[in-house]
Protein backbone atom coordinates (compact mmCIF):
# COMPACT_ATOMS: atom_id res chain seq x y z
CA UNK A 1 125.58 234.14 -46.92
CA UNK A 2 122.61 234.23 -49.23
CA UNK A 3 121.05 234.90 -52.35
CA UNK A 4 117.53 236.97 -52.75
CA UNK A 5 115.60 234.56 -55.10
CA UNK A 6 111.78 236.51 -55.13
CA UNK A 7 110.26 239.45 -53.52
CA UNK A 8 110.84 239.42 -49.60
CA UNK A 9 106.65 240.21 -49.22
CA UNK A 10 106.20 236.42 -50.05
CA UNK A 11 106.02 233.56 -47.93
CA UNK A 12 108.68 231.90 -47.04
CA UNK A 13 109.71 228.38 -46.19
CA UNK A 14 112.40 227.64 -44.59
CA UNK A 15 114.06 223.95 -44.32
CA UNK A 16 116.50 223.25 -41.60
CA UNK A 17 119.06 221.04 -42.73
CA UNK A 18 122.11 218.91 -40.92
CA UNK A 19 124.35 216.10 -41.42
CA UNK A 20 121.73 213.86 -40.63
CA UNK A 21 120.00 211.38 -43.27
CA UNK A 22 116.55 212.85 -41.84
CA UNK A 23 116.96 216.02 -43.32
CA UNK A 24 117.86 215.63 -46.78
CA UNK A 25 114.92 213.27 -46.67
CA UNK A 26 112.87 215.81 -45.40
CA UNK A 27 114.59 218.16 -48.49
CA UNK A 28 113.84 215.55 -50.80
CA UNK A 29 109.76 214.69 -49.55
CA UNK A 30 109.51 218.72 -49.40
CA UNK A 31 110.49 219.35 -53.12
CA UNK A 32 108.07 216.22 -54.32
CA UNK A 33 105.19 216.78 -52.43
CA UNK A 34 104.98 220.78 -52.20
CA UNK A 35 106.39 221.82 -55.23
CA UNK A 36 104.01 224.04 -55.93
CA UNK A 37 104.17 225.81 -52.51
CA UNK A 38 108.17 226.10 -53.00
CA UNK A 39 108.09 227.24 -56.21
CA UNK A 40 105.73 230.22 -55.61
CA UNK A 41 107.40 230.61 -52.24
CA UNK A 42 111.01 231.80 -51.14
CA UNK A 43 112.97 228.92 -50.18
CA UNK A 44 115.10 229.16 -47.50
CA UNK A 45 117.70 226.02 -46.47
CA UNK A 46 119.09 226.82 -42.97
CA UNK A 47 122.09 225.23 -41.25
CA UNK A 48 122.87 225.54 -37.94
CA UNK A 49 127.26 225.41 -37.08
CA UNK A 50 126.74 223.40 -33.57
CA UNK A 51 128.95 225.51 -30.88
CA UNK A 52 132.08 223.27 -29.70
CA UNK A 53 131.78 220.64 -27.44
CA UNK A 54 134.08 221.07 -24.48
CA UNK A 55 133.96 217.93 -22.56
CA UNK A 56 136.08 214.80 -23.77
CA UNK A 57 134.87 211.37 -23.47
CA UNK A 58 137.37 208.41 -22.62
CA UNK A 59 136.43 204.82 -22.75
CA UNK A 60 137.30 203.15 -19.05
CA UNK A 61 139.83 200.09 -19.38
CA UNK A 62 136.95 198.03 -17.90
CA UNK A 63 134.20 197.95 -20.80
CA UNK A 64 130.82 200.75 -20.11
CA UNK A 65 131.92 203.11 -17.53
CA UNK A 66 132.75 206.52 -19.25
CA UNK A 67 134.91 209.36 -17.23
CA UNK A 68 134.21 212.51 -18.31
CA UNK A 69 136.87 215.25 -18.31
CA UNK A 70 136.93 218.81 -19.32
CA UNK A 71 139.53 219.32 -22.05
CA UNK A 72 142.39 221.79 -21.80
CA UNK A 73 140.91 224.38 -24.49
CA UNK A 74 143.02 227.12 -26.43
CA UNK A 75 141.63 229.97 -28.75
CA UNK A 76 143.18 228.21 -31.63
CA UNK A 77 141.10 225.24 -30.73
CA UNK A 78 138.07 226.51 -30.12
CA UNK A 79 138.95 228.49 -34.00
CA UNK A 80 139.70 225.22 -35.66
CA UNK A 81 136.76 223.78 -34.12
CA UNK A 82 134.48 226.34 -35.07
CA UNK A 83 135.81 226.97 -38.73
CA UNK A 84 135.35 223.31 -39.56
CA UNK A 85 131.72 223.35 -38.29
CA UNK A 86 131.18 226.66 -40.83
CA UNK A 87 132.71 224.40 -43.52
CA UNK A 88 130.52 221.45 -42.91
CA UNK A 89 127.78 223.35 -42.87
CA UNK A 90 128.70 225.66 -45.99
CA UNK A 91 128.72 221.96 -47.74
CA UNK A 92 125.90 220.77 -46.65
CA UNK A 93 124.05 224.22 -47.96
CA UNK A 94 125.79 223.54 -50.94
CA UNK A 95 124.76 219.97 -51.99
CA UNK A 96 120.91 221.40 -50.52
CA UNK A 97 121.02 224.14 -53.15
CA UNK A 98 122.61 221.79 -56.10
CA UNK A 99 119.58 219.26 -55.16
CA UNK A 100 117.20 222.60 -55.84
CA UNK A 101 118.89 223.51 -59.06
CA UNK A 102 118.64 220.75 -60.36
CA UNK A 103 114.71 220.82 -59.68
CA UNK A 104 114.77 224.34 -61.26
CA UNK A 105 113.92 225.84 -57.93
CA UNK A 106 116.28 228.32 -56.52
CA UNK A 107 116.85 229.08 -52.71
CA UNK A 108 118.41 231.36 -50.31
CA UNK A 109 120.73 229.86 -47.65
CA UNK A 110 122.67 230.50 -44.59
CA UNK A 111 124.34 229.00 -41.31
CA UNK A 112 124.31 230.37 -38.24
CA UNK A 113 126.71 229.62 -35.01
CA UNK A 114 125.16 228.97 -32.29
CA UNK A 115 122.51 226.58 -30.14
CA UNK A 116 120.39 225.07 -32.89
CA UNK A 117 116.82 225.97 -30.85
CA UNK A 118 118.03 229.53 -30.87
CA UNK A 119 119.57 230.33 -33.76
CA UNK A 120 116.43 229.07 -35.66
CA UNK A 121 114.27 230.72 -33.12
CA UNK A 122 115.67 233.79 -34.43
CA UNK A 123 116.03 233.00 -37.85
CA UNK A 124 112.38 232.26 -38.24
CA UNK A 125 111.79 235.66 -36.73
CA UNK A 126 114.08 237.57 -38.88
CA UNK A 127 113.09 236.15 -42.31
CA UNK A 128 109.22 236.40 -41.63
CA UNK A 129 109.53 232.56 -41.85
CA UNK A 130 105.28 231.15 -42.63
CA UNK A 131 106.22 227.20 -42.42
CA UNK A 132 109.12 225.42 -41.03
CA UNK A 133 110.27 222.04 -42.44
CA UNK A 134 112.33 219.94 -40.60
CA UNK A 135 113.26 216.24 -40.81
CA UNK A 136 112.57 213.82 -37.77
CA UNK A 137 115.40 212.32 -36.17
CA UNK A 138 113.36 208.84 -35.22
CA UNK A 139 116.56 207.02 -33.85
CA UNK A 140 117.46 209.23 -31.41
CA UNK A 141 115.99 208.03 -28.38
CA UNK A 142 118.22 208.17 -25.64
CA UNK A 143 118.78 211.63 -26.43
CA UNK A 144 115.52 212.68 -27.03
CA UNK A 145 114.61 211.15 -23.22
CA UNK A 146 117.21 213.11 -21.82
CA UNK A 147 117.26 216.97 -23.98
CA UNK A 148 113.94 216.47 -25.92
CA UNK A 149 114.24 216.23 -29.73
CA UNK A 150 114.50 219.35 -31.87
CA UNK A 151 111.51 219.00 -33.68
CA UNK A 152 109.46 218.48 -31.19
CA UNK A 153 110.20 221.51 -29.26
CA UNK A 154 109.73 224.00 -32.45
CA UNK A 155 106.51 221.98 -32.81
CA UNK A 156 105.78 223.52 -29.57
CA UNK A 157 107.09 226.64 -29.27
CA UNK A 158 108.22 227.95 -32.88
CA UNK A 159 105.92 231.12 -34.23
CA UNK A 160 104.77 229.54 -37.60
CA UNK A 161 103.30 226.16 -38.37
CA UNK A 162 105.93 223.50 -38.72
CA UNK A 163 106.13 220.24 -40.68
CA UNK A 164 107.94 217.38 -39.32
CA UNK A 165 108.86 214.69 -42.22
CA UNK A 166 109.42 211.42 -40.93
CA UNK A 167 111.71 208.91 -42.81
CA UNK A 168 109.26 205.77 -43.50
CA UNK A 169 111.89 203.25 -42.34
């Protein structure tokens, strides 16, 4: 899904976006303080459809041990899951480019399926991305101990400079 908004020899920006507060900041701080660079630049808003998540979590009866058990998947359920993932993240493109619009700035958009490091490994490659805007997830730090956060790893190893807005809470 997408829409051509200037000539594809242009830089290009591309904003990842997800359901997170972080990056509609991020949207928000990008269209204030580079303006100018995303107006004379194609905009691209990127959303990543997370793949399903086969492992079910179940509270223990006796308070914070967790038992982890594969669920019992079907093709229909791996379907559903996936189709409501495109749909979230058709909607959050959506309310991204309505945000633009309303700035007078128009962008191109799209969502990918797949693990978010690699599907905007390869969507950086393919659109000839020159910077990469992302938000920063600040609060995730149990996570980020354990996989590393997103940004941070494109900050290392993505092929164009990359701008990591952090929320000033």
């Amino acid at each position: 899904m997408g829409e051509k908004t200037k000539g594809s020899d242009q830089n290009k920006v591309m904003l990842v976006i997800d359901e997170n507060e972080y990056s509609y900041y991020a949207l928000m701080w990008m269209l204030e303080n580079l303006k100018e660079s995303v107006t004379t630049s194609n905009l691209v808003i990127f959303a990543a459809q997370p793949l399903p998540n086969y492992i079910n979590v179940f509270a223990a009866p006796l308070g914070f041990a967790r038992m982890y058990s594969p669920m019992s998947t079907t093709p229909a359920l791996i379907e559903s899951i996936q189709e409501r993932n495109k749909k979230v993240s058709l909607g959050l493109l959506e309310k991204a480019k309505s945000i633009c619009a309303s700035r007078g700035i128009n962008v191109e958009t799209f969502t990918e399926a797949g693990d978010p490091k690699e599907t905007i490994s390869d969507a950086v490659q393919k659109y000839k991305i020159k910077l990469l805007v992302m938000g920063s997830h600040a609060n995730r730090t149990i996570k980020r101990a354990f996989q590393g956060s997103l940004s941070n790893y494109f900050i290392n190893n993505a092929k164009c400079p990359v701008l990591v807005v952090k929320n000033p809470e």
